[in-house]
PDB file of N, CA and C in Angstrom:
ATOM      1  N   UNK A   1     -41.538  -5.964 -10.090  1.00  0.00           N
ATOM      2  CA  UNK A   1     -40.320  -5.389  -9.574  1.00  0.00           C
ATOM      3  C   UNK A   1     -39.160  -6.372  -9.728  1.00  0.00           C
ATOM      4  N   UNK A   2     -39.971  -7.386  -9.436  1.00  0.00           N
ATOM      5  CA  UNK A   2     -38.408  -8.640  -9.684  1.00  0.00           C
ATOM      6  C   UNK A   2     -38.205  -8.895 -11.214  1.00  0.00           C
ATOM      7  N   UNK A   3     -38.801  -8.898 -11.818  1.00  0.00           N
ATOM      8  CA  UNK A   3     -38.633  -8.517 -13.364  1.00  0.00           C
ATOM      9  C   UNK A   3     -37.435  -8.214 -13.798  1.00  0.00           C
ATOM     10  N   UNK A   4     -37.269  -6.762 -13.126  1.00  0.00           N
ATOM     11  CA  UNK A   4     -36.150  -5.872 -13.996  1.00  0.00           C
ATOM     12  C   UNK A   4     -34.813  -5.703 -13.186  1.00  0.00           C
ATOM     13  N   UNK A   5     -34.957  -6.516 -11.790  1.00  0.00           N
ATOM     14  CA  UNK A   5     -34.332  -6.440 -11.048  1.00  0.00           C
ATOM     15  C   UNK A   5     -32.732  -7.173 -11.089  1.00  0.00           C
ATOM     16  N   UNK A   6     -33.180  -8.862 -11.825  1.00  0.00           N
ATOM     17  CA  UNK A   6     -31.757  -9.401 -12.276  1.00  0.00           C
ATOM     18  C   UNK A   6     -31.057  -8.773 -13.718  1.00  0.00           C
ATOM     19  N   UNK A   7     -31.779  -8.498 -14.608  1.00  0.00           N
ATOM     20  CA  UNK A   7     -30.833  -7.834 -15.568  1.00  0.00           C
ATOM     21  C   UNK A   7     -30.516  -6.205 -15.308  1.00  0.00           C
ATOM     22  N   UNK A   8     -30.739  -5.821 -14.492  1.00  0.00           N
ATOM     23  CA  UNK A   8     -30.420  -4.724 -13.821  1.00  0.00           C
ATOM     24  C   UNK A   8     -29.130  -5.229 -13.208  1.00  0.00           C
ATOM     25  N   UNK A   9     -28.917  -5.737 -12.203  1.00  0.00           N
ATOM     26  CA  UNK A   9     -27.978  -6.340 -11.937  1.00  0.00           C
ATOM     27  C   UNK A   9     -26.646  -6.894 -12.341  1.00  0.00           C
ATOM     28  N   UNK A  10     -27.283  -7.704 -13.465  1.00  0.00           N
ATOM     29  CA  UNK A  10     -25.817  -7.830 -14.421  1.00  0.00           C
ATOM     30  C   UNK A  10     -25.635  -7.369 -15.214  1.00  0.00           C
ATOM     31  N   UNK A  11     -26.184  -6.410 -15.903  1.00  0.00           N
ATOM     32  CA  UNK A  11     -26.044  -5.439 -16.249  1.00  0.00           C
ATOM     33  C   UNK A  11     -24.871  -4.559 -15.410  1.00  0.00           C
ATOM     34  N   UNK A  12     -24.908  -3.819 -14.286  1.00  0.00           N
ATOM     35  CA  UNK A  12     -24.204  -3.604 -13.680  1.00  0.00           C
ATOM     36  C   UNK A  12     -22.860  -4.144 -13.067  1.00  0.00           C
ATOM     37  N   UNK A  13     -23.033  -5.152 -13.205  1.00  0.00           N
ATOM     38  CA  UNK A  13     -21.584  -6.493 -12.787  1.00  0.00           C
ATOM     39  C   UNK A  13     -20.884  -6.451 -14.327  1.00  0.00           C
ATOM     40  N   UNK A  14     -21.869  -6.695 -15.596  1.00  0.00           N
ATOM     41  CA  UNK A  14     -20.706  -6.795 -16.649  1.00  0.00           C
ATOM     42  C   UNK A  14     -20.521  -5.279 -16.685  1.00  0.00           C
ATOM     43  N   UNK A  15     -20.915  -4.021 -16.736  1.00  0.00           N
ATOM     44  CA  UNK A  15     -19.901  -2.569 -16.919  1.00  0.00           C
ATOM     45  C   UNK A  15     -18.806  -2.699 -15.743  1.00  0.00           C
ATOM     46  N   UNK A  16     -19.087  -3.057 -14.598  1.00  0.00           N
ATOM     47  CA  UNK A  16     -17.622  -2.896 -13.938  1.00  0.00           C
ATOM     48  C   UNK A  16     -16.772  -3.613 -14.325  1.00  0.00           C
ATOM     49  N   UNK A  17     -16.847  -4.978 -14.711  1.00  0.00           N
ATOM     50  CA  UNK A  17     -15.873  -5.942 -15.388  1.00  0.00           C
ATOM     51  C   UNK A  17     -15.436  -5.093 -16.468  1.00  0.00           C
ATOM     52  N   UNK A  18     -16.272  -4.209 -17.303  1.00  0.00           N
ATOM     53  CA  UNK A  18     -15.520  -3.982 -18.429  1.00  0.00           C
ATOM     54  C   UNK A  18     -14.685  -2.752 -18.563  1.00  0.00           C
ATOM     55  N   UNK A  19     -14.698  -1.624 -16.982  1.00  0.00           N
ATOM     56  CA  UNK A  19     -13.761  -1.121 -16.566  1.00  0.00           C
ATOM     57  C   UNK A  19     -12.894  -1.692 -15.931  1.00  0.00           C
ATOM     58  N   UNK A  20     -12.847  -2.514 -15.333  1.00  0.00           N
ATOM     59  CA  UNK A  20     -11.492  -3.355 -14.779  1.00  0.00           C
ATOM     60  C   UNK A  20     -10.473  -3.132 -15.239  1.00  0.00           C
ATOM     61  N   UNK A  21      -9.290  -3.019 -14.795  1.00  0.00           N
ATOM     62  CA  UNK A  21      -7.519  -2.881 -15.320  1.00  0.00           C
ATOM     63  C   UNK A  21      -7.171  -4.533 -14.821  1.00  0.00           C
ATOM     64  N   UNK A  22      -6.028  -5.449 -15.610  1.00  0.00           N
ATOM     65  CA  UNK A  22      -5.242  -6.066 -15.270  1.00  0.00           C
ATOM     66  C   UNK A  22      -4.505  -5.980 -14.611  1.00  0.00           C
ATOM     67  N   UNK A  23      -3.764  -6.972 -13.711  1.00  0.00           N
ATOM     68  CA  UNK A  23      -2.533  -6.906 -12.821  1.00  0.00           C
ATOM     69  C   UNK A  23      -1.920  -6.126 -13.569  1.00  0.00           C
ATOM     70  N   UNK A  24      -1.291  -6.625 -15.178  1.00  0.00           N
ATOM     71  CA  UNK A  24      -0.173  -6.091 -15.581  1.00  0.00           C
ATOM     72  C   UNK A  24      -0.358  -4.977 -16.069  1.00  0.00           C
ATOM     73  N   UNK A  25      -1.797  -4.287 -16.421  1.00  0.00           N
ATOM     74  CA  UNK A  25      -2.110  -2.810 -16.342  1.00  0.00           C
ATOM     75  C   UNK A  25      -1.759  -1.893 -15.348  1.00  0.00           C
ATOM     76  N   UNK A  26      -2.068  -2.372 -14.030  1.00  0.00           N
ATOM     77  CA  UNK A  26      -1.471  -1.494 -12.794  1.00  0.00           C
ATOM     78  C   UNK A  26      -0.361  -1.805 -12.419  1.00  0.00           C
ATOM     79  N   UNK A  27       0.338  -2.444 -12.570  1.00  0.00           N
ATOM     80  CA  UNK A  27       1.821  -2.834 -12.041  1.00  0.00           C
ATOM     81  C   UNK A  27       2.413  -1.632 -13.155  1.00  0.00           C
ATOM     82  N   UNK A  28       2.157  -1.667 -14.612  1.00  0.00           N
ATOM     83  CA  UNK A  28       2.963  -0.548 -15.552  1.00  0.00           C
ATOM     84  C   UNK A  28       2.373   0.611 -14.518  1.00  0.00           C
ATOM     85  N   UNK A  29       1.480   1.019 -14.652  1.00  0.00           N
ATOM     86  CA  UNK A  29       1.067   2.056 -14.399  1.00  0.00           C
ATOM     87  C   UNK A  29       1.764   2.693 -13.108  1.00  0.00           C
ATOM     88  N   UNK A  30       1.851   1.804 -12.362  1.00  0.00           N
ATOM     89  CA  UNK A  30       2.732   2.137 -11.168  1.00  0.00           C
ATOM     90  C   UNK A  30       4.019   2.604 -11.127  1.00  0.00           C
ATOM     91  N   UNK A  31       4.608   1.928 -12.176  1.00  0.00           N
ATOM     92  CA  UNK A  31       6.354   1.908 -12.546  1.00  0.00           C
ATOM     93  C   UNK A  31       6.131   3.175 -12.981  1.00  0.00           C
ATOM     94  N   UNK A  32       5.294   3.338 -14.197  1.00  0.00           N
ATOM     95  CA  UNK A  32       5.885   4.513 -14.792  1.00  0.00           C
ATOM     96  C   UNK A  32       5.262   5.958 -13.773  1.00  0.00           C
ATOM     97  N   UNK A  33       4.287   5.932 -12.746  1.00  0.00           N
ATOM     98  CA  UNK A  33       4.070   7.065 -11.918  1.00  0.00           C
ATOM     99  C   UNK A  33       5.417   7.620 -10.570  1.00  0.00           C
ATOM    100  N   UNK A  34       6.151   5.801 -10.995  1.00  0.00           N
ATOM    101  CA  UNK A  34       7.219   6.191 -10.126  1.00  0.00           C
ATOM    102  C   UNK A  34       8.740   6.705 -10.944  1.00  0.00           C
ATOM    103  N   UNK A  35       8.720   6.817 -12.257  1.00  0.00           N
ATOM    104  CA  UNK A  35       9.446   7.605 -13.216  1.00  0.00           C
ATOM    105  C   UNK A  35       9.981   6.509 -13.724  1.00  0.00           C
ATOM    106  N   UNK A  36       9.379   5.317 -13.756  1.00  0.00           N
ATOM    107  CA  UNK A  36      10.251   3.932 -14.966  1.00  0.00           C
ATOM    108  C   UNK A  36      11.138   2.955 -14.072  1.00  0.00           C
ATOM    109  N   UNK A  37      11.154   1.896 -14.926  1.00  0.00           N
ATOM    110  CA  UNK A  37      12.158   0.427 -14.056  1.00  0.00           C
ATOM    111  C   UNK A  37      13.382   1.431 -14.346  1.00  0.00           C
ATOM    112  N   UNK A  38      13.668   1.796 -14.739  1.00  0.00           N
ATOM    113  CA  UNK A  38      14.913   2.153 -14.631  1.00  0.00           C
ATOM    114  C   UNK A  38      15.479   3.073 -13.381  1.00  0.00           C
ATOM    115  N   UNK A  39      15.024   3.969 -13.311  1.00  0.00           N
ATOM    116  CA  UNK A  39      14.981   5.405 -12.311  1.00  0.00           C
ATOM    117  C   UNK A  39      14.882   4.173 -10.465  1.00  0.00           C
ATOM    118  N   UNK A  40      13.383   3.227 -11.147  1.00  0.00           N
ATOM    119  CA  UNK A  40      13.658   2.265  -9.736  1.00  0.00           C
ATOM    120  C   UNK A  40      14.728   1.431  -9.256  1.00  0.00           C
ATOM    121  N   UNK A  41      15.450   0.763 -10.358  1.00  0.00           N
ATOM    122  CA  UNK A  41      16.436   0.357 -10.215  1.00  0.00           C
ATOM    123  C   UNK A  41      17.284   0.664  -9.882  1.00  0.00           C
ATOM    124  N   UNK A  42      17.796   2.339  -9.721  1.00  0.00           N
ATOM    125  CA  UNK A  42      18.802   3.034  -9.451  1.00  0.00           C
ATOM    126  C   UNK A  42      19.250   3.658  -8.430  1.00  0.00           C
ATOM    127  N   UNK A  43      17.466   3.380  -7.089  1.00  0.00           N
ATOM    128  CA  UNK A  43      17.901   3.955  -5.767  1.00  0.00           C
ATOM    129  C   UNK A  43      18.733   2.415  -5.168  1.00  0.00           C
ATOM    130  N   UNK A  44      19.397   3.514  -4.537  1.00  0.00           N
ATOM    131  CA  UNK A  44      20.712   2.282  -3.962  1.00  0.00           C
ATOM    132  C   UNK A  44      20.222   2.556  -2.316  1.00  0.00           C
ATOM    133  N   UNK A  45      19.073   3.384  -1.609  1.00  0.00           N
ATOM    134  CA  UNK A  45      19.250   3.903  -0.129  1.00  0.00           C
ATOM    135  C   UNK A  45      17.476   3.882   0.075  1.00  0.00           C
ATOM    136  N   UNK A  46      16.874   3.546   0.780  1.00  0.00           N
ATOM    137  CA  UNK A  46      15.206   3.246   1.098  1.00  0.00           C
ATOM    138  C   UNK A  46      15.258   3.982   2.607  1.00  0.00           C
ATOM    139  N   UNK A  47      14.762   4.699   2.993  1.00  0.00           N
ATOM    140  CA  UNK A  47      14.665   5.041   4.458  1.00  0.00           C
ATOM    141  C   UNK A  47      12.850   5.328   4.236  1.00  0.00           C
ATOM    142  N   UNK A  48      12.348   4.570   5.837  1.00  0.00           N
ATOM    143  CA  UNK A  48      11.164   4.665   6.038  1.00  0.00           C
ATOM    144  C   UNK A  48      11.314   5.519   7.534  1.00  0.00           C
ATOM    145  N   UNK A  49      10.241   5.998   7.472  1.00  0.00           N
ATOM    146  CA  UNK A  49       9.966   7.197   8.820  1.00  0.00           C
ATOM    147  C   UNK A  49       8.749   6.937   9.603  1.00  0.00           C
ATOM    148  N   UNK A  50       8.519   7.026  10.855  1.00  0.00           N
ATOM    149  CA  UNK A  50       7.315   6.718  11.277  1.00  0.00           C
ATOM    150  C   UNK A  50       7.675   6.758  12.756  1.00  0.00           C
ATOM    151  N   UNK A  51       6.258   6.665  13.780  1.00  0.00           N
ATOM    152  CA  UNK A  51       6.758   6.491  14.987  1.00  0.00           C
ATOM    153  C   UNK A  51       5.923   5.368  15.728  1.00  0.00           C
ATOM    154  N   UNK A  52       6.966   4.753  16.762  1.00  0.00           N
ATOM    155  CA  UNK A  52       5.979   3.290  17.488  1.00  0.00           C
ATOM    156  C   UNK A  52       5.508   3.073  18.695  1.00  0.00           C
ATOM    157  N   UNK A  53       4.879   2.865  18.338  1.00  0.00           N
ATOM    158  CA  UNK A  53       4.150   2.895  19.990  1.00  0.00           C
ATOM    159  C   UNK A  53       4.210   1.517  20.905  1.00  0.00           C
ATOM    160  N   UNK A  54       4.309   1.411  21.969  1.00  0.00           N
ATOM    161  CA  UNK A  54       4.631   0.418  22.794  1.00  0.00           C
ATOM    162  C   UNK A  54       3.245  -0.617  22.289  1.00  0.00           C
ATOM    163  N   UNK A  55       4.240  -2.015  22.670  1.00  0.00           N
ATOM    164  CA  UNK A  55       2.874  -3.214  22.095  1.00  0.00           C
ATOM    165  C   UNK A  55       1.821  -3.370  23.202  1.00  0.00           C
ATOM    166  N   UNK A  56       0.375  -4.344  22.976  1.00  0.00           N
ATOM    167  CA  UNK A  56      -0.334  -3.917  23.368  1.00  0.00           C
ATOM    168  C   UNK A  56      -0.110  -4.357  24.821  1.00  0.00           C
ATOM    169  N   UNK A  57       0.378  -5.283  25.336  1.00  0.00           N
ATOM    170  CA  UNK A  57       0.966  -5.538  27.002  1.00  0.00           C
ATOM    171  C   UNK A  57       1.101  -4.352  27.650  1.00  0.00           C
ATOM    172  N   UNK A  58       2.274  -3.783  27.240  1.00  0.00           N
ATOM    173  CA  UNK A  58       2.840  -2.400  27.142  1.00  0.00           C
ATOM    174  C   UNK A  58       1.396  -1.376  27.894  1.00  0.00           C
ATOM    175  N   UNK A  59       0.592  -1.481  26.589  1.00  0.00           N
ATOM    176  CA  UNK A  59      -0.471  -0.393  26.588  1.00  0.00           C
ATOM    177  C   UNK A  59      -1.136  -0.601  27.928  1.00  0.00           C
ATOM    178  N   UNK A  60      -1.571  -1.790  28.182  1.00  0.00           N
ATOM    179  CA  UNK A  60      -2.238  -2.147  29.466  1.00  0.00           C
ATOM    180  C   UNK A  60      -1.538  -1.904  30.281  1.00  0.00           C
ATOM    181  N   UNK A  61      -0.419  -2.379  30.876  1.00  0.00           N
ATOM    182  CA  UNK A  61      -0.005  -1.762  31.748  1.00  0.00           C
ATOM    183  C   UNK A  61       0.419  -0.412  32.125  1.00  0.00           C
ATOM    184  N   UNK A  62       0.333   0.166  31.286  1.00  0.00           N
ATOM    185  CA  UNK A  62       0.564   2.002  31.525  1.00  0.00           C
ATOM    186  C   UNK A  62      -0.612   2.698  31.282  1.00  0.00           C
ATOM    187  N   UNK A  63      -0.789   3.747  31.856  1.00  0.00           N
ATOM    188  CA  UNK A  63      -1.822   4.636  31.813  1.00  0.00           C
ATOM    189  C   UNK A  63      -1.839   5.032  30.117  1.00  0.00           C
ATOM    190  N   UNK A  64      -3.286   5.792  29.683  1.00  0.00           N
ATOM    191  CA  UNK A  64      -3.531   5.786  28.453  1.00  0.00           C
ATOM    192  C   UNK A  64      -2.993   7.286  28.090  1.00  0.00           C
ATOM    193  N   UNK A  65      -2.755   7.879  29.081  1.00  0.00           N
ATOM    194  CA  UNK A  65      -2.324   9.188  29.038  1.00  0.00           C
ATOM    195  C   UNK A  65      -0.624   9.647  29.082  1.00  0.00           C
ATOM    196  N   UNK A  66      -0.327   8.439  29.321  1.00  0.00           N
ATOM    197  CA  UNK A  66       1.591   8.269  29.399  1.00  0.00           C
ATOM    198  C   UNK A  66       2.199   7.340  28.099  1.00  0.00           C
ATOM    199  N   UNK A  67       0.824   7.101  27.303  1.00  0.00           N
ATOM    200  CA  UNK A  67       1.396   6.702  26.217  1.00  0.00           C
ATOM    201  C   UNK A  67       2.971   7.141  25.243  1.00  0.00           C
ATOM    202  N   UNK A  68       3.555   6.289  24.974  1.00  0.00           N
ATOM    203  CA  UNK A  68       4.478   6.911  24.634  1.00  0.00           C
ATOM    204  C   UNK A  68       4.810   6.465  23.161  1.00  0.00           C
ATOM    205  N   UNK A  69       5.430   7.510  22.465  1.00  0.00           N
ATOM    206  CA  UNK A  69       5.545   7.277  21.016  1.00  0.00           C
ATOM    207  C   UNK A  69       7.094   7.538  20.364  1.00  0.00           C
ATOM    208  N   UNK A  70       7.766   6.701  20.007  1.00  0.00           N
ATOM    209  CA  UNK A  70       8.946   6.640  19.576  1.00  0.00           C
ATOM    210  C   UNK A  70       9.106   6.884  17.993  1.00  0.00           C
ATOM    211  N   UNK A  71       9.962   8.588  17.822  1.00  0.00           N
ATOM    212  CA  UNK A  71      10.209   8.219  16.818  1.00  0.00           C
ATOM    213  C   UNK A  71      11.400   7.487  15.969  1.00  0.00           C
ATOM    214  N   UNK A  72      11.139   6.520  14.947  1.00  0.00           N
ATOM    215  CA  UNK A  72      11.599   5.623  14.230  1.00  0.00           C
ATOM    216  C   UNK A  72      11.971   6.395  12.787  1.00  0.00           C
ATOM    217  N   UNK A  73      13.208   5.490  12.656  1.00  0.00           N
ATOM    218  CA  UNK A  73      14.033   5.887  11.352  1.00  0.00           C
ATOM    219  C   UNK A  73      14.875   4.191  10.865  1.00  0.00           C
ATOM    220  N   UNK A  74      14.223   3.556  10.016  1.00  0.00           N
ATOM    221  CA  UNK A  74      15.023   2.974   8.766  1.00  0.00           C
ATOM    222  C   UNK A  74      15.505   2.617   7.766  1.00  0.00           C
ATOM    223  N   UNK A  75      16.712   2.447   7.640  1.00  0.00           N
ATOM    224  CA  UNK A  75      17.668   2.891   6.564  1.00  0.00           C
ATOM    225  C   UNK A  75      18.026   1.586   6.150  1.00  0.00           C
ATOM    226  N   UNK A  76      17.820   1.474   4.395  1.00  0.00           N
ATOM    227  CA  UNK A  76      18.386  -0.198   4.046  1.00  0.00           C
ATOM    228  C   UNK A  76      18.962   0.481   3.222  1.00  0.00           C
ATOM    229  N   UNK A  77      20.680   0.235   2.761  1.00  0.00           N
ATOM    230  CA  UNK A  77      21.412   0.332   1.952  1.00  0.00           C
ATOM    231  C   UNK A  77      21.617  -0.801   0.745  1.00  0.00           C
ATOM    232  N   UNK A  78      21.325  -0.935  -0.318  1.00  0.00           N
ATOM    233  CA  UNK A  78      21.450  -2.152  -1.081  1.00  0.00           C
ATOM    234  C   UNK A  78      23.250  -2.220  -1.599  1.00  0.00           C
ATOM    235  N   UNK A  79      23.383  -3.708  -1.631  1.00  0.00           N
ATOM    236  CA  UNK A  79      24.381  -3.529  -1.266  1.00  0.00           C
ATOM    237  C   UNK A  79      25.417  -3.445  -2.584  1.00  0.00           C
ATOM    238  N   UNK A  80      26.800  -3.206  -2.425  1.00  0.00           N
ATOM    239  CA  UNK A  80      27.637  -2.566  -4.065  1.00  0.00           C
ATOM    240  C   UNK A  80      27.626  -3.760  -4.570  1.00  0.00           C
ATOM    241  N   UNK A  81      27.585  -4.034  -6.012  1.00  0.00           N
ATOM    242  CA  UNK A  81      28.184  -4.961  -6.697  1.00  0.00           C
ATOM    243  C   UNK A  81      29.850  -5.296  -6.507  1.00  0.00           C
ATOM    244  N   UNK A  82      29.880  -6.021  -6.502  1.00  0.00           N
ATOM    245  CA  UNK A  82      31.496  -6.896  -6.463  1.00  0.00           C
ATOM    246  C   UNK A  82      32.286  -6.901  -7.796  1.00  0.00           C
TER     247      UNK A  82
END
């Protein structure tokens, strides 16, 4: 059984290596799923959405049932060229 057991093994370690992508394989790949450096370059406005919940002090001292959840909105404007 131990025989077939290590080239079984790397066997299996070199096929995943030889599907592997590079950094600079997924970094393109990314750009262009987000429509190209260019199109990225061109948002001038980022708003993230989400909501927060009190930190964990917070949590302890209040009941688990009065939890409270704030919703959150921010907005980064990049700024004009000069």
């Amino acid at each position: 059984m131990k025989r077939w057991m290590f080239p079984a093994i790397a066997l299996l370690c070199l096929s995943a290596y030889g599907l592997a992508q590079t950094v600079d394989e997924l970094v393109a790949k990314n750009i262009e799923a987000k429509g190209g450096l260019d199109k990225i370059k061109a948002v001038k406005t980022r708003r993230m959405a989400g909501r927060a919940e009190p930190s964990s002090l917070m949590a302890l001292l209040s009941s688990s049932s009065s939890r409270m959840r704030v919703p959150t909105t921010f907005v980064r404007t990049s700024p004009s060229p000069a």
